[in-house]
Structures are given as C-alpha cells and as structure tokens.
N, C-alpha and C. Protein backbone atom coordinates (compact mmCIF):
# COMPACT_ATOMS: atom_id res chain seq x y z
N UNK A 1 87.12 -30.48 18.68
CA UNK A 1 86.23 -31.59 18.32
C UNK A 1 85.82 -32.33 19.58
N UNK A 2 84.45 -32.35 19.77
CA UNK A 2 84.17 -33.50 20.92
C UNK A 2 84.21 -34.88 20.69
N UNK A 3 84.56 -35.02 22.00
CA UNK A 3 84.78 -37.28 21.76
C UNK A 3 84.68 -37.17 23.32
N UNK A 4 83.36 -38.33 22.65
CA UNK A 4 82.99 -39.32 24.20
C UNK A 4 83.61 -40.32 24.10
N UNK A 5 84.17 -41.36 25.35
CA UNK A 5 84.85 -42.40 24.99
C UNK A 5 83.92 -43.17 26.74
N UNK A 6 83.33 -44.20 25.86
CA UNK A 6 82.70 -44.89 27.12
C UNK A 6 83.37 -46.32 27.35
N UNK A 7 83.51 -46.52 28.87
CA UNK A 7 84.55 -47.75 29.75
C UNK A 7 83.08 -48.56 30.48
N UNK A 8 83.87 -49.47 30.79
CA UNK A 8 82.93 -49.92 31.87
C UNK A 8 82.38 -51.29 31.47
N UNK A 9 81.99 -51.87 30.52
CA UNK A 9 81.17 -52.77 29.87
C UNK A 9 82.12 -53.71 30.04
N UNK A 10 80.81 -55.32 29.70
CA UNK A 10 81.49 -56.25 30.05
C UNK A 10 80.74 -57.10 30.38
N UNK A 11 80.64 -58.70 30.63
CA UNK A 11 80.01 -59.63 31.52
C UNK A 11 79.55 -59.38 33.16
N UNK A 12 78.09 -59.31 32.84
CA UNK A 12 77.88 -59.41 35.08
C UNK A 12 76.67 -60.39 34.78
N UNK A 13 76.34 -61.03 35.72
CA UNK A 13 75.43 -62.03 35.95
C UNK A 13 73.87 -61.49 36.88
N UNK A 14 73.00 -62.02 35.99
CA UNK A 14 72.10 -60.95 36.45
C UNK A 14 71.46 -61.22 37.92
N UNK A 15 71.08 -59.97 37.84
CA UNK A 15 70.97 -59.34 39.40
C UNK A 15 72.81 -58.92 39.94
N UNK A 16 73.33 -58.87 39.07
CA UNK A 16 74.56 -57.98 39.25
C UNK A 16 74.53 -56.44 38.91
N UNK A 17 75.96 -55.78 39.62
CA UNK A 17 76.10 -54.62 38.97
C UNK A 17 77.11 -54.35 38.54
N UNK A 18 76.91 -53.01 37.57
CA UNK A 18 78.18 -52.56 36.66
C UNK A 18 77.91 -50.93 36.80
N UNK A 19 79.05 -50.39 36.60
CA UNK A 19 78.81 -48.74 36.25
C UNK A 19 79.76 -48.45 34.78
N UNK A 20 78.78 -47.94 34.04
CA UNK A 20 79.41 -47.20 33.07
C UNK A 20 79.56 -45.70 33.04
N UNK A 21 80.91 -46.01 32.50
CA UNK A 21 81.91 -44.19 32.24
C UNK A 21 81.65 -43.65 30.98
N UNK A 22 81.63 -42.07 30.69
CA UNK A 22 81.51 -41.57 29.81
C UNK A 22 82.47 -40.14 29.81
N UNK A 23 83.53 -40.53 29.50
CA UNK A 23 84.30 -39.38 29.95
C UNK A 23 84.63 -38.35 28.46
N UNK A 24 84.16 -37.30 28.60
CA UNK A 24 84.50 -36.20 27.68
C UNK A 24 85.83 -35.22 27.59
N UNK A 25 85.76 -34.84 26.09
CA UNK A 25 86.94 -34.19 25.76
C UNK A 25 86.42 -32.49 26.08
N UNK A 26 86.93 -32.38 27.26
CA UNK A 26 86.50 -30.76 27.38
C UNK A 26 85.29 -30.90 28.34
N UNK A 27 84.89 -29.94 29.05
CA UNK A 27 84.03 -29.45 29.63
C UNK A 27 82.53 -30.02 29.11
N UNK A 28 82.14 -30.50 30.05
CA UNK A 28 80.98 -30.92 29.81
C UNK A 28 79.59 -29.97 30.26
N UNK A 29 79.93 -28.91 30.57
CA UNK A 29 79.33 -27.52 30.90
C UNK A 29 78.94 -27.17 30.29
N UNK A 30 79.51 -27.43 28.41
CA UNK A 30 78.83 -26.76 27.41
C UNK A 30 77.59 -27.72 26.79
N UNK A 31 77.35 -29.01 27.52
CA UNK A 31 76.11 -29.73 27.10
C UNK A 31 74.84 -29.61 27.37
N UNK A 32 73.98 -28.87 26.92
CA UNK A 32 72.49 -29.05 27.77
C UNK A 32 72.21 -30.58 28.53
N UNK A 33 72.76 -31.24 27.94
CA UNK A 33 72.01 -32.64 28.49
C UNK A 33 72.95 -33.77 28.11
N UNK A 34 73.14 -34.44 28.53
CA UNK A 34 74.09 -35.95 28.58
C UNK A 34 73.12 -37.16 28.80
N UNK A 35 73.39 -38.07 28.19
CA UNK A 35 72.57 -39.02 28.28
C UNK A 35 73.05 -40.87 27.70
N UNK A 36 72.44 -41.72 28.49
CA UNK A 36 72.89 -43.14 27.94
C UNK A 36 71.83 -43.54 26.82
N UNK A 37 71.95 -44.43 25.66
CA UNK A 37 71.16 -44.92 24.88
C UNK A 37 71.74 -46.49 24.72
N UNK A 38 70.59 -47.16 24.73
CA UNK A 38 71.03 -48.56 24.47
C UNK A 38 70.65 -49.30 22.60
N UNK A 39 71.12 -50.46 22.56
CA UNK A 39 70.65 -50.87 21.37
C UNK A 39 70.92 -52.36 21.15
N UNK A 40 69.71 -53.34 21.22
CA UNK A 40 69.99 -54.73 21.20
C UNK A 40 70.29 -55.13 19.98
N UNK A 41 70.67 -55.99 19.31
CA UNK A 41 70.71 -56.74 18.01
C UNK A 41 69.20 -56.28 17.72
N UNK A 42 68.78 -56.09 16.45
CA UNK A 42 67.54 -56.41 15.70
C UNK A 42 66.61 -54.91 16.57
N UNK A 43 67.10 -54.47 17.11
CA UNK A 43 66.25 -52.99 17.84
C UNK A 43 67.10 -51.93 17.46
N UNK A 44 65.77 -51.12 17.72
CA UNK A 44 66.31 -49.76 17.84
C UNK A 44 67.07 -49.10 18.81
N UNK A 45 67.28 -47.95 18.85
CA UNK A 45 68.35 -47.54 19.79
C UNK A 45 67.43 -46.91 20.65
N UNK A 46 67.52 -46.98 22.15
CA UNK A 46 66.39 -46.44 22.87
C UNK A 46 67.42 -45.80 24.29
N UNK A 47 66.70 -44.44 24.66
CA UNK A 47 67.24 -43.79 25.70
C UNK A 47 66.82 -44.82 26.92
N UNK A 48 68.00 -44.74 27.59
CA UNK A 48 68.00 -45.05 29.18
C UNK A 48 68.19 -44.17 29.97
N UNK A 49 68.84 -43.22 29.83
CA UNK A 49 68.55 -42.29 31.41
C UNK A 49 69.43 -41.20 30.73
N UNK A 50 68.88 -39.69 31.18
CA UNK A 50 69.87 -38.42 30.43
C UNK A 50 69.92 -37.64 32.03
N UNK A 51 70.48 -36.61 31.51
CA UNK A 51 71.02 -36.08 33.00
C UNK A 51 71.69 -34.56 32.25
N UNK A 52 70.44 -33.38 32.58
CA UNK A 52 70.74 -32.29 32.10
C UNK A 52 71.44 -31.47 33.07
N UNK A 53 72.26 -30.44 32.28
CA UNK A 53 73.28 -29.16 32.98
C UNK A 53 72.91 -28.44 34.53
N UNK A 54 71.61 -29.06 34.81
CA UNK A 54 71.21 -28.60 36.13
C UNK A 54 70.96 -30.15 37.10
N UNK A 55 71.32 -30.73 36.49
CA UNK A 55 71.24 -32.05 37.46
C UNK A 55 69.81 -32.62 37.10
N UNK A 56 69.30 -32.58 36.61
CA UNK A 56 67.75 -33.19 36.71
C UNK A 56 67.69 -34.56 35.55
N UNK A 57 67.41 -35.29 36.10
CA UNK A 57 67.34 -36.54 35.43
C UNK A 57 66.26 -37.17 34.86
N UNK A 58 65.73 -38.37 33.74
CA UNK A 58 64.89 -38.51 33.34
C UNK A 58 65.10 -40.06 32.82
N UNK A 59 64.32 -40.99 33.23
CA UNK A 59 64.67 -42.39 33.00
C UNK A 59 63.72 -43.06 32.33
N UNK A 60 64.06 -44.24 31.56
CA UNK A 60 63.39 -45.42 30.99
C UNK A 60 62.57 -45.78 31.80
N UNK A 61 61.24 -46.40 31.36
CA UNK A 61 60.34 -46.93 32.84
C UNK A 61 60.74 -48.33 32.69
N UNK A 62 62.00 -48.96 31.88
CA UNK A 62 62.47 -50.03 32.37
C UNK A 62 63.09 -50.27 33.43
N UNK A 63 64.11 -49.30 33.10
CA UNK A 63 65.83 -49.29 34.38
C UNK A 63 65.09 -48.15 35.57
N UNK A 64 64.08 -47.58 35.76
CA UNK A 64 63.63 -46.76 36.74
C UNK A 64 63.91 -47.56 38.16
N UNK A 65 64.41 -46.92 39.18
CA UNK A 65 64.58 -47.70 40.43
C UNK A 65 65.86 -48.89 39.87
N UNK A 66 66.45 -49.39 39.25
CA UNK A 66 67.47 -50.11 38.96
C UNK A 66 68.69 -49.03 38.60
N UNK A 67 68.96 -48.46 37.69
CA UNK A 67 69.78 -47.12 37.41
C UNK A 67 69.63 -45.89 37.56
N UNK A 68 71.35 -45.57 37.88
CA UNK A 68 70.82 -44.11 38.21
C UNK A 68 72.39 -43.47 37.42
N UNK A 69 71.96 -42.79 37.23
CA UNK A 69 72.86 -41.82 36.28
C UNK A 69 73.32 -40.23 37.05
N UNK A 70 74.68 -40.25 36.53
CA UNK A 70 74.86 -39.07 37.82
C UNK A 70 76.49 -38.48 37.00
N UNK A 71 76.91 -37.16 37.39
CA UNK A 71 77.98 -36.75 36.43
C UNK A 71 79.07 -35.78 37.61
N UNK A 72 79.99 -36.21 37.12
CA UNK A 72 81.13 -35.40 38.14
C UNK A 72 81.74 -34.43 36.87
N UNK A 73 81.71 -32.81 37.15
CA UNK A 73 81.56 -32.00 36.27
C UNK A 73 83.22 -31.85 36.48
N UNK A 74 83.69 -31.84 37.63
CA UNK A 74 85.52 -31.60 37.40
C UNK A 74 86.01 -32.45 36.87
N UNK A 75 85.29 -33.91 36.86
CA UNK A 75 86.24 -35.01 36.05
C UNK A 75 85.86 -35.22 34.38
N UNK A 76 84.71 -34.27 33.94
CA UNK A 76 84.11 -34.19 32.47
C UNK A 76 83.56 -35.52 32.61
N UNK A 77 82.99 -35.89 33.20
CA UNK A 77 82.41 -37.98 33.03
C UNK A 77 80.89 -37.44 34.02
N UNK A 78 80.11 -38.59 33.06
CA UNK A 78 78.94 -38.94 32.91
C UNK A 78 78.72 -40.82 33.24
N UNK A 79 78.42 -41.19 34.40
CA UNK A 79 78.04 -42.09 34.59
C UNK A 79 76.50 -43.23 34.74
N UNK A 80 76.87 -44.66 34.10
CA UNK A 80 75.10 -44.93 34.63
C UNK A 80 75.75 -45.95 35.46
N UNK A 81 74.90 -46.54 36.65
CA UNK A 81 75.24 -47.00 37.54
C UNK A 81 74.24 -48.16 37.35
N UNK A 82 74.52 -49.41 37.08
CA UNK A 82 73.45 -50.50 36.96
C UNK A 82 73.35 -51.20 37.56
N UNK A 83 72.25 -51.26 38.46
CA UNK A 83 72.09 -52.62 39.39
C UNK A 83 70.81 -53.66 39.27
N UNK A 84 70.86 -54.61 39.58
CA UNK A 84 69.81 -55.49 39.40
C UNK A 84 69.79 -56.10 38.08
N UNK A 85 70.91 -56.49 37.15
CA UNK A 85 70.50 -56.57 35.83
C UNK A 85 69.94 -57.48 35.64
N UNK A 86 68.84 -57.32 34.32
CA UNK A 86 68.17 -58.24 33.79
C UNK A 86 68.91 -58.44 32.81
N UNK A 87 68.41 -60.37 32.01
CA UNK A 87 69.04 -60.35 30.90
C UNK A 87 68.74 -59.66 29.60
N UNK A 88 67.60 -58.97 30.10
CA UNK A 88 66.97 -58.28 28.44
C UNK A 88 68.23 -56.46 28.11
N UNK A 89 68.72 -56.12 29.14
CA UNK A 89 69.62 -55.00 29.46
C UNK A 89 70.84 -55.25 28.37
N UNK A 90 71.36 -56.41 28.06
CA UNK A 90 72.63 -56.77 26.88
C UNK A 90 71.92 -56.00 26.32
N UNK A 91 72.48 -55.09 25.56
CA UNK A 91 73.11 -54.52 24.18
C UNK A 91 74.34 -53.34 24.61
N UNK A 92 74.43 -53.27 23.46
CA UNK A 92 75.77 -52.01 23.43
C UNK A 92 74.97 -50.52 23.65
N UNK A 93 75.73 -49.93 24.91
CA UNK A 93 74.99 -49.00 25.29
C UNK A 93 76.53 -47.61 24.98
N UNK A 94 75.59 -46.67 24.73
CA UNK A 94 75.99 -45.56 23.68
C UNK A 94 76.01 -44.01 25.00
N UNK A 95 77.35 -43.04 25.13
CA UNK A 95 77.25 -42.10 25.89
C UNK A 95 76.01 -41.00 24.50
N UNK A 96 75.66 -40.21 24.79
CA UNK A 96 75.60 -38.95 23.99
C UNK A 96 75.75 -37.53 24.78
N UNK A 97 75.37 -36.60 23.55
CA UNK A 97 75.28 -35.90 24.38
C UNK A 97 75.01 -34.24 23.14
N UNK A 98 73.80 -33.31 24.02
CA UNK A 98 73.72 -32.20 22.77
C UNK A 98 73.73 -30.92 23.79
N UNK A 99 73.78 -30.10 22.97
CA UNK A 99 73.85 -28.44 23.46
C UNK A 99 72.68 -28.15 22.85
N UNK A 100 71.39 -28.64 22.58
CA UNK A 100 70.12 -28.19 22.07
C UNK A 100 69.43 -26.95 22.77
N UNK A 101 68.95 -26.37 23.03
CA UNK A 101 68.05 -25.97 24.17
C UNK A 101 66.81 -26.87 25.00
N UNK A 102 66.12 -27.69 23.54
CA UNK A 102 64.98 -28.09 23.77
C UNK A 102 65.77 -29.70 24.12
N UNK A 103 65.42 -29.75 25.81
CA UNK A 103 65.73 -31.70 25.72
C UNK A 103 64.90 -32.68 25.80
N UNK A 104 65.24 -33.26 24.80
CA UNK A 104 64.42 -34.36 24.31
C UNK A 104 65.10 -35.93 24.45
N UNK A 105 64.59 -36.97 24.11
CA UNK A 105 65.26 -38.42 24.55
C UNK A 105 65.41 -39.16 23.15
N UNK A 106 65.25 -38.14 22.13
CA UNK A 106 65.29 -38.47 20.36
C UNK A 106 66.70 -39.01 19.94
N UNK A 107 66.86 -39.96 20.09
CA UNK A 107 68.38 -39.99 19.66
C UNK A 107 68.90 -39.13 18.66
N UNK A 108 68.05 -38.62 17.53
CA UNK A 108 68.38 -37.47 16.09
C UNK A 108 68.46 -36.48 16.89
N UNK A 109 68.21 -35.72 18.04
CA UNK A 109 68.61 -34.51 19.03
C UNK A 109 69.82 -34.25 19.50
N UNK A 110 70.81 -35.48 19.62
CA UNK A 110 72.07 -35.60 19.80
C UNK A 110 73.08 -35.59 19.12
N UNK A 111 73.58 -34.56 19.58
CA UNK A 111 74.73 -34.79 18.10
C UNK A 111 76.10 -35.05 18.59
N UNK A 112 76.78 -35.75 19.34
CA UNK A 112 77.95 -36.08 19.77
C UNK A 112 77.33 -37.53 20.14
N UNK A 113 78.18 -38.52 19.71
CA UNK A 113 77.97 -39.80 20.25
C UNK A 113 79.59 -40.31 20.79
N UNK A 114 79.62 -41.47 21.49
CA UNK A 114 80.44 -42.23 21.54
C UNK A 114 80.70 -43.65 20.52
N UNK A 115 81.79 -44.08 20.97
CA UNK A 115 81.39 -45.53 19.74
C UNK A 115 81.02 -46.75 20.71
N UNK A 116 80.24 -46.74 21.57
CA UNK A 116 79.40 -47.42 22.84
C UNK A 116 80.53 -48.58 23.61
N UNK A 117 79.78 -49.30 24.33
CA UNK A 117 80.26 -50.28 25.18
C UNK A 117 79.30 -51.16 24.62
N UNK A 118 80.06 -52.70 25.15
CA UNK A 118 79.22 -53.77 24.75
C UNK A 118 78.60 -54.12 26.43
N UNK A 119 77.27 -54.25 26.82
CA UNK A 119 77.30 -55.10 27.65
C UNK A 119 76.27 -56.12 27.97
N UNK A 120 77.10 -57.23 28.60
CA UNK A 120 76.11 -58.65 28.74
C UNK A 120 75.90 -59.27 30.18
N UNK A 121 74.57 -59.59 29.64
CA UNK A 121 74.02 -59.99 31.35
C UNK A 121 73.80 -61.51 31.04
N UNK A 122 74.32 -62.39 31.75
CA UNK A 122 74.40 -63.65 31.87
C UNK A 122 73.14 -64.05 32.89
N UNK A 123 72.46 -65.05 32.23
CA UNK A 123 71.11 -65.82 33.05
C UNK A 123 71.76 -66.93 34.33
C-alpha cells in the first residue's frame, strides 16, 4: 500500500521560507510524476508544482520563480522549497502522486494522496 506522509508546515512570516517533505513508502521510481497541490478554505484544490520520473518540472504561474520542487530518489522524498511567501500561499498543501502515463496537473489523475500539511504565512 502507498502512503505519502508530508512534514514541514507551519508558521513563516511573509517573505519567509519553508521547505516541505514528502516522503514515500517504497520507491518512488514507480511514479510517473509527483507533485504538490494546495487548498485554501472556500477553494479548490490547485496544483503547485509536479516533478516527473525524468526530472522535468512544471509550475503554477503563481509560485513560478518563488518555488522549486526537487526529489532525492535514494531517500523516496519529494520536496517544495518555498521562498518569498505571500500571504495568499496559507492553505494546507497536499503531496500526490500517480503512475499514469499521461501527466497531467488534474488532481482526479492522482491517485495516492497524503493527508497534507497546514501552512501559514503571517502579514
């Protein structure tokens, strides 16, 4: 059974940074694609940055140039690296992750989730 379990979250004050962990049960070799999703109160859940089995990455044109997402394959973890936060960035942000062929930024494309991190950016 896969389980993501994501660390990292927490209070930073904006224009701070934080990195979030996404560390997997097993090999993360067998994922086409890994990816962060966020979700504010009263919104939907929206991709922030994925990071497929060949390294190639694909970002929000929010967090573009602010995050960067990057994965250490011997340690099974998937990281986003956040800098510059704004306060609009709070919500609870979610690892995923699918073995699809076709990658897409659909959250319904993913079928392994984590049970997210909370995080808040103080004004």
């Amino acid at each position: 059974q896969v389980q993501l379990v994501e660390s990292g979250g927490g209070l930073v004050q904006a224009g701070g940074s934080l990195r979030l962990s996404c560390a997997a049960s097993g090999s993360i070799f067998r994922f086409n694609a890994m990816g962060w999703y966020r979700q504010a109160p009263g919104k939907q859940r929206e991709s922030v940055a994925l990071i497929t089995s060949g390294g190639s990455t694909k970002y929000a044109d929010s967090v573009k140039g602010r995050f960067t997402i990057s994965r250490d394959n011997a340690k099974n973890t998937v990281y986003l690296q956040m800098n510059s936060r704004k306060p609009e960035d709070k919500a609870v942000y979610y690892c995923a992750a699918t073995s699809r062929v076709i990658i897409t930024t659909r959250p319904e494309d993913y079928d392994y989730w984590g049970q997210g991190t909370q995080v808040t950016v103080s004004s």
